[in-house]
C-alpha atoms as a PDB file:
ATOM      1  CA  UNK A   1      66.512  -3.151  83.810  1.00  0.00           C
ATOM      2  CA  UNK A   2      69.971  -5.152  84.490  1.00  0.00           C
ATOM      3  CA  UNK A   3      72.753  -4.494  82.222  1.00  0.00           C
ATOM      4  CA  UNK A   4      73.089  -7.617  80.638  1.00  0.00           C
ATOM      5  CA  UNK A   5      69.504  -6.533  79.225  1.00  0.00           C
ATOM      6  CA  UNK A   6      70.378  -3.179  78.090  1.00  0.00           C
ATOM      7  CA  UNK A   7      73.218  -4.702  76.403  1.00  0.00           C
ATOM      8  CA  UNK A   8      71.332  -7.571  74.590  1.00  0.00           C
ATOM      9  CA  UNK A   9      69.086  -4.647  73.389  1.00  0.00           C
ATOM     10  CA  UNK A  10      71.482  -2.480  71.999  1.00  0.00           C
ATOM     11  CA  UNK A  11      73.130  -5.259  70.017  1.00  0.00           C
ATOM     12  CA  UNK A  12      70.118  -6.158  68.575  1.00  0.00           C
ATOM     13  CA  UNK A  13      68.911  -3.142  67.855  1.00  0.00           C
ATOM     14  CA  UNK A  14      72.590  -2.115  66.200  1.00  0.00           C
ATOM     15  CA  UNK A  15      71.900  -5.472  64.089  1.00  0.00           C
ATOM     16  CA  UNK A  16      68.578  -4.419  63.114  1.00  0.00           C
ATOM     17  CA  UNK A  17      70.089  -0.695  62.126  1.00  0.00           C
ATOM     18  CA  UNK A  18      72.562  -2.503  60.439  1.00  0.00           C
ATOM     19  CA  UNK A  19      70.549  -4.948  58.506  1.00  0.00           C
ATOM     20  CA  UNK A  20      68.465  -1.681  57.518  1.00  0.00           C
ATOM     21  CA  UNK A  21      71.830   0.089  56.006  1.00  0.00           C
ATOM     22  CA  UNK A  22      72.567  -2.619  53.611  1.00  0.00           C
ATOM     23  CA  UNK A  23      68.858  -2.849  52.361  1.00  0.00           C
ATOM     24  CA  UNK A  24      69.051   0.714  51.641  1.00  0.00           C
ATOM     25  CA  UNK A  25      72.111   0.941  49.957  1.00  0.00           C
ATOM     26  CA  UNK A  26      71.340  -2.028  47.914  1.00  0.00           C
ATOM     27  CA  UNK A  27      68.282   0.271  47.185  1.00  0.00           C
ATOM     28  CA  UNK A  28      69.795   2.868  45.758  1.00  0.00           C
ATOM     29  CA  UNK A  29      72.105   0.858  43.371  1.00  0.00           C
ATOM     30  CA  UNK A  30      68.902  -0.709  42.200  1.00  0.00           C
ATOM     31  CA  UNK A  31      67.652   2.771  41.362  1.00  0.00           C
ATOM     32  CA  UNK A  32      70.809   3.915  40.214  1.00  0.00           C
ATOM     33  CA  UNK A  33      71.023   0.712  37.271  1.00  0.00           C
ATOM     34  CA  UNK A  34      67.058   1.832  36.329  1.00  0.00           C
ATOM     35  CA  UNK A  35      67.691   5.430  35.815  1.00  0.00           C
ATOM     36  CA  UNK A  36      70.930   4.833  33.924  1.00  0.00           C
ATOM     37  CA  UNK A  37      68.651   1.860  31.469  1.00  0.00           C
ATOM     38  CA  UNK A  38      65.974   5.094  31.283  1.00  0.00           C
ATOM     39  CA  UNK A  39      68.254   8.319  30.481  1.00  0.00           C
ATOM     40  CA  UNK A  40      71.673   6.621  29.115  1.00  0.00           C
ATOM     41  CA  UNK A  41      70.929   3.884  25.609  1.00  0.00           C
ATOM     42  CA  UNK A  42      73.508   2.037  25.617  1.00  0.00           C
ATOM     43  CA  UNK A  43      76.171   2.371  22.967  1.00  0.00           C
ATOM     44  CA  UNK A  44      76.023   0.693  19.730  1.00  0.00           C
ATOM     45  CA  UNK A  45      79.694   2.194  18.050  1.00  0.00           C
ATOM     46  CA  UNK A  46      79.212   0.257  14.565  1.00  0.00           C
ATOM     47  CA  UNK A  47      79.007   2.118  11.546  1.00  0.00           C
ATOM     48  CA  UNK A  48      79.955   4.821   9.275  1.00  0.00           C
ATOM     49  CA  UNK A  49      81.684   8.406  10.382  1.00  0.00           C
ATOM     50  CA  UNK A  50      78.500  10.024   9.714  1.00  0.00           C
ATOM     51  CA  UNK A  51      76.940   7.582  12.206  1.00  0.00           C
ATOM     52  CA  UNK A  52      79.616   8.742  14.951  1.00  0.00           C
ATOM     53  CA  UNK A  53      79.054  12.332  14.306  1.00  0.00           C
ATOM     54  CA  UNK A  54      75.532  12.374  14.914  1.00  0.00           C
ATOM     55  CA  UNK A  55      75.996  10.401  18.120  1.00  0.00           C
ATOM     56  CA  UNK A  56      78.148  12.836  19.431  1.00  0.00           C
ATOM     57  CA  UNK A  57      75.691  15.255  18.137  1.00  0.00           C
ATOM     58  CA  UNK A  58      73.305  14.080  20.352  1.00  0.00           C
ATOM     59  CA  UNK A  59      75.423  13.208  23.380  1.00  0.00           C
ATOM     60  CA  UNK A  60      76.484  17.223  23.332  1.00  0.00           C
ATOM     61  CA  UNK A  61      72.872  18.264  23.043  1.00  0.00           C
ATOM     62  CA  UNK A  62      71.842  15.949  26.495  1.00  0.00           C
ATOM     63  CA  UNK A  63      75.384  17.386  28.197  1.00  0.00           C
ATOM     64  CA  UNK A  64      73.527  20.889  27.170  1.00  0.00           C
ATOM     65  CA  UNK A  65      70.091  19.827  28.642  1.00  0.00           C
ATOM     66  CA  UNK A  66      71.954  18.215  31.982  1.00  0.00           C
ATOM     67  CA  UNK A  67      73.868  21.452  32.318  1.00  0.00           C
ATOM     68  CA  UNK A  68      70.983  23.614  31.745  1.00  0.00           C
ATOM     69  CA  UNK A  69      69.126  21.305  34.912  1.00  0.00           C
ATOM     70  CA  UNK A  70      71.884  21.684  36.958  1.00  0.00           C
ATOM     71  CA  UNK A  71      72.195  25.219  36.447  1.00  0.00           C
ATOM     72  CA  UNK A  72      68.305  25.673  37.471  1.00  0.00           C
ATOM     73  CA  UNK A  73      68.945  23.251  40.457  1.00  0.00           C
ATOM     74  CA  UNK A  74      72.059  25.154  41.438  1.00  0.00           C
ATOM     75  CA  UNK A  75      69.949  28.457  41.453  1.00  0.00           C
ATOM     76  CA  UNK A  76      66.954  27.066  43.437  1.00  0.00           C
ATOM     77  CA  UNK A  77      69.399  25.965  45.929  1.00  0.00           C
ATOM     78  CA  UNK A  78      71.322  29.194  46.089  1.00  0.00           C
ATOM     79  CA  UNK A  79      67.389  31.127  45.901  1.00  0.00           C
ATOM     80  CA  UNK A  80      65.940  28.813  48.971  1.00  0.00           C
ATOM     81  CA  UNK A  81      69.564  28.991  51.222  1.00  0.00           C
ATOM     82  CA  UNK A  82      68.827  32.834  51.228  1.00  0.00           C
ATOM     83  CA  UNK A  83      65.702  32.669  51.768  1.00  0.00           C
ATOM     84  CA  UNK A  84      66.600  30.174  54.662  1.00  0.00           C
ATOM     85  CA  UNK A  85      69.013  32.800  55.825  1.00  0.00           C
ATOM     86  CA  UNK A  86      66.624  35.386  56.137  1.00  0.00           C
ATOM     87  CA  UNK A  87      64.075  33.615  57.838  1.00  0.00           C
ATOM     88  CA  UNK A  88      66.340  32.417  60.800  1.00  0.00           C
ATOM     89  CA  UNK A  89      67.481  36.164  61.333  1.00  0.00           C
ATOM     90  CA  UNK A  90      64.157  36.903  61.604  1.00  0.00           C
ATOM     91  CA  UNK A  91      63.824  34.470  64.116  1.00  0.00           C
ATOM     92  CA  UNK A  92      66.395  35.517  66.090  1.00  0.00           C
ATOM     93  CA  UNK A  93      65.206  38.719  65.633  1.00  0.00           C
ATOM     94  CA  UNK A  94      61.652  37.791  67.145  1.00  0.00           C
ATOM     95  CA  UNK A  95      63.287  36.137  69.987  1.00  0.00           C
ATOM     96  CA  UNK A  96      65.583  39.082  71.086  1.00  0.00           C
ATOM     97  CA  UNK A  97      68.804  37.448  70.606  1.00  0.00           C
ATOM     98  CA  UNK A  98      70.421  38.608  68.258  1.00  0.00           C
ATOM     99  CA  UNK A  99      75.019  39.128  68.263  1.00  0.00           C
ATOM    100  CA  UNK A 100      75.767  42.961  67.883  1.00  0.00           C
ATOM    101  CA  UNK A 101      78.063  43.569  65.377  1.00  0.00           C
ATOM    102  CA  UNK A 102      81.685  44.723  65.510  1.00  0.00           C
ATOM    103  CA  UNK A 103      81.616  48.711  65.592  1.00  0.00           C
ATOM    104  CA  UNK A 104      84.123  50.719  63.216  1.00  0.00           C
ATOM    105  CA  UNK A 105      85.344  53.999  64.186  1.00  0.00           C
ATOM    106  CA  UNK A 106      83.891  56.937  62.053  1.00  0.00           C
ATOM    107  CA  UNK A 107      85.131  60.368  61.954  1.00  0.00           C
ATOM    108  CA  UNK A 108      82.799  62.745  62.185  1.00  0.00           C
ATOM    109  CA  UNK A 109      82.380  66.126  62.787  1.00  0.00           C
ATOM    110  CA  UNK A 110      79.599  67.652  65.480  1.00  0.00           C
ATOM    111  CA  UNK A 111      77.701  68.959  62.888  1.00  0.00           C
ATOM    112  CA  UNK A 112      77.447  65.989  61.078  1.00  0.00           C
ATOM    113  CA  UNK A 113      76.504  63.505  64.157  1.00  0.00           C
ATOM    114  CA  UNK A 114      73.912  66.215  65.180  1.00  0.00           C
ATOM    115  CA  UNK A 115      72.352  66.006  61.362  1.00  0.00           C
ATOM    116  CA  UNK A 116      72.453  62.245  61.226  1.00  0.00           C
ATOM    117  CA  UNK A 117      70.772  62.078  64.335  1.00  0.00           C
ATOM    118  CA  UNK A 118      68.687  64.999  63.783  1.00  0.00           C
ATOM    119  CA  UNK A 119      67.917  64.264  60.133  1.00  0.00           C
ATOM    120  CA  UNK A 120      68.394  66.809  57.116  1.00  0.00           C
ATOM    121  CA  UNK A 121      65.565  68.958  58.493  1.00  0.00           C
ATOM    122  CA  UNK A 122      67.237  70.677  61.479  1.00  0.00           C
ATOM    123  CA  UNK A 123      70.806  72.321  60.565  1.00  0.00           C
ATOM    124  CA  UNK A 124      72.804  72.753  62.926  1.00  0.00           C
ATOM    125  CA  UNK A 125      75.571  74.273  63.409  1.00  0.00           C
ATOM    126  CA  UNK A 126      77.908  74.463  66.221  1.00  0.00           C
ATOM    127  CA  UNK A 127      81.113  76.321  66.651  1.00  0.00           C
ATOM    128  CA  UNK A 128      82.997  74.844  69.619  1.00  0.00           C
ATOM    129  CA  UNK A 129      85.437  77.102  69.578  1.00  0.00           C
ATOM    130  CA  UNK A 130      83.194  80.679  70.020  1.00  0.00           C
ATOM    131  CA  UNK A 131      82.675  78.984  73.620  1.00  0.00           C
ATOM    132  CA  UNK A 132      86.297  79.250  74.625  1.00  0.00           C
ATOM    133  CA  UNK A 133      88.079  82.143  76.354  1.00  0.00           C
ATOM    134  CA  UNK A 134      89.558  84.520  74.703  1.00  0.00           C
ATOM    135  CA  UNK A 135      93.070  86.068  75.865  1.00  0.00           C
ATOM    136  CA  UNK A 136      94.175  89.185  74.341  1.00  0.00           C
ATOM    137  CA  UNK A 137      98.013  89.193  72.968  1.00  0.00           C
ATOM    138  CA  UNK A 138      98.959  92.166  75.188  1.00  0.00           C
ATOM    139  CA  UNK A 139      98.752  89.727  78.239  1.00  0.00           C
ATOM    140  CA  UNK A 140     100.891  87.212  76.667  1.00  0.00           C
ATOM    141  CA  UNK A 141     103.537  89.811  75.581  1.00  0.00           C
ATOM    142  CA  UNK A 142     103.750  91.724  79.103  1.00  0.00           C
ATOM    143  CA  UNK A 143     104.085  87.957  80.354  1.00  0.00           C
ATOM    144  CA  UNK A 144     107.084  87.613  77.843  1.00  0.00           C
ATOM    145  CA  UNK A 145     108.567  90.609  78.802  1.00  0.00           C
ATOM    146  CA  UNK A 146     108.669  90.244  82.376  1.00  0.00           C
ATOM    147  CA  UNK A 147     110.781  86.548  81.496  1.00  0.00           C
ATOM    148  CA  UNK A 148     112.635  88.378  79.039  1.00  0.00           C
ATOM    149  CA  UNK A 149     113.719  91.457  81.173  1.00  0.00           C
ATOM    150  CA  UNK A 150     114.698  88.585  84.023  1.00  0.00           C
ATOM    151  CA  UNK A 151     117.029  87.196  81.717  1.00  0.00           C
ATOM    152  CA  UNK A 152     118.647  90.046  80.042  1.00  0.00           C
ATOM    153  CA  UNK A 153     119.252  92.223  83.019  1.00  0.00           C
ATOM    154  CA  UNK A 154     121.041  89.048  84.820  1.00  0.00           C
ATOM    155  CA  UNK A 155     124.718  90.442  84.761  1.00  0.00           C
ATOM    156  CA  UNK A 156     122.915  93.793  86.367  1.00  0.00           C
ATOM    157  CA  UNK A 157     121.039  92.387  89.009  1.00  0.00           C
ATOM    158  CA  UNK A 158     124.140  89.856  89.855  1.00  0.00           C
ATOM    159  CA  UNK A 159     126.069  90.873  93.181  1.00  0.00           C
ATOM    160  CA  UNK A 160     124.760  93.450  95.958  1.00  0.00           C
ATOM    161  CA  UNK A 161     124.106  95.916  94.158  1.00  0.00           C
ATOM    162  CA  UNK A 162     121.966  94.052  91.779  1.00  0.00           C
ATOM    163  CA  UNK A 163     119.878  92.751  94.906  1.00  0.00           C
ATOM    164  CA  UNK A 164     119.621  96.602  95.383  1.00  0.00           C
ATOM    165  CA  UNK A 165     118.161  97.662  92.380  1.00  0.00           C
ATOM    166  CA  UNK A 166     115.906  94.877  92.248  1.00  0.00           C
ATOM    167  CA  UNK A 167     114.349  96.221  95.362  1.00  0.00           C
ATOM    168  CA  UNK A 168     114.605  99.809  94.290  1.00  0.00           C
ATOM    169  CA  UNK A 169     112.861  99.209  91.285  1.00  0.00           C
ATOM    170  CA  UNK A 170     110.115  97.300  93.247  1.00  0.00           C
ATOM    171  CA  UNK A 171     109.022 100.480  95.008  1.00  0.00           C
ATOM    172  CA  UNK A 172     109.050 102.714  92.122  1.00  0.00           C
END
């Protein structure tokens, strides 16, 4: 197909769209005039006070019936989006797709990971700490001592004769 005959298509077939645009919306103004002649009389404002007050009577009482439709309508709409919404995740849920959420950090202790993943059946209990070693005071304290005797006996050991009785005391 040239392009001179592509583009002689398209216009016409933009014309035709076009032609079809106006027909609707004339369409719907035609509808629009009938339902307004149906649901709104038209107003007829002569007469008494009394005549006025039970127009406006009525005109409240159709607001009241409009508002109650709309009300229903806005429901169903809401009612059918969710249900809408919960057929496409199951959709995506059939097809395998799905986006994984964004994870929060939880603090928990070990005994209650164990029981959520355990369930409430199997208690658990685990004491990290009975697994560690144990070191007994007196070790720390002789450790201590040998730092603090270093550092005391400084001015003593200082000089020759310090050297001396560092040695001396070595092979006693």
């Amino acid at each position: 197909m040239t392009s001179s005959r592509r583009l002689n298509l398209k216009s016409m077939m933009l014309q035709v769209g076009q032609r079809l645009l106006e027909a609707e919306a004339q369409q719907i103004i035609k509808e629009r005039e009938t339902y307004m002649a149906q649901n709104c009389p038209s107003l007829s404002l002569s007469g008494t006070m009394e005549e006025l007050q039970i127009l406006c009577k009525k005109i409240h009482q159709t607001i009241d019936k409009v508002d109650e439709e709309r009300y229903d309508m806005e429901a169903k709409v809401a009612k059918t989006e969710k249900e809408i919404h919960d057929l496409k995740l199951k959709v995506i849920d059939l097809k395998g797709k799905f986006k994984k959420p964004a994870l929060r950090k939880v603090r928990m202790s070990a005994d209650q990971m164990l029981q959520a993943l355990l369930g409430s059946k199997h208690k658990v209990n685990l004491d990290l700490r009975s697994n560690l070693k144990q070191v007994k005071k007196e070790a720390k304290e002789e450790a201590g001592d040998a730092v603090g005797d270093w550092r005391k006996n400084v001015e003593d050991k200082a000089g020759m004769g310090g050297r001396k009785k560092m040695f001396e005391g070595a092979d006693a």
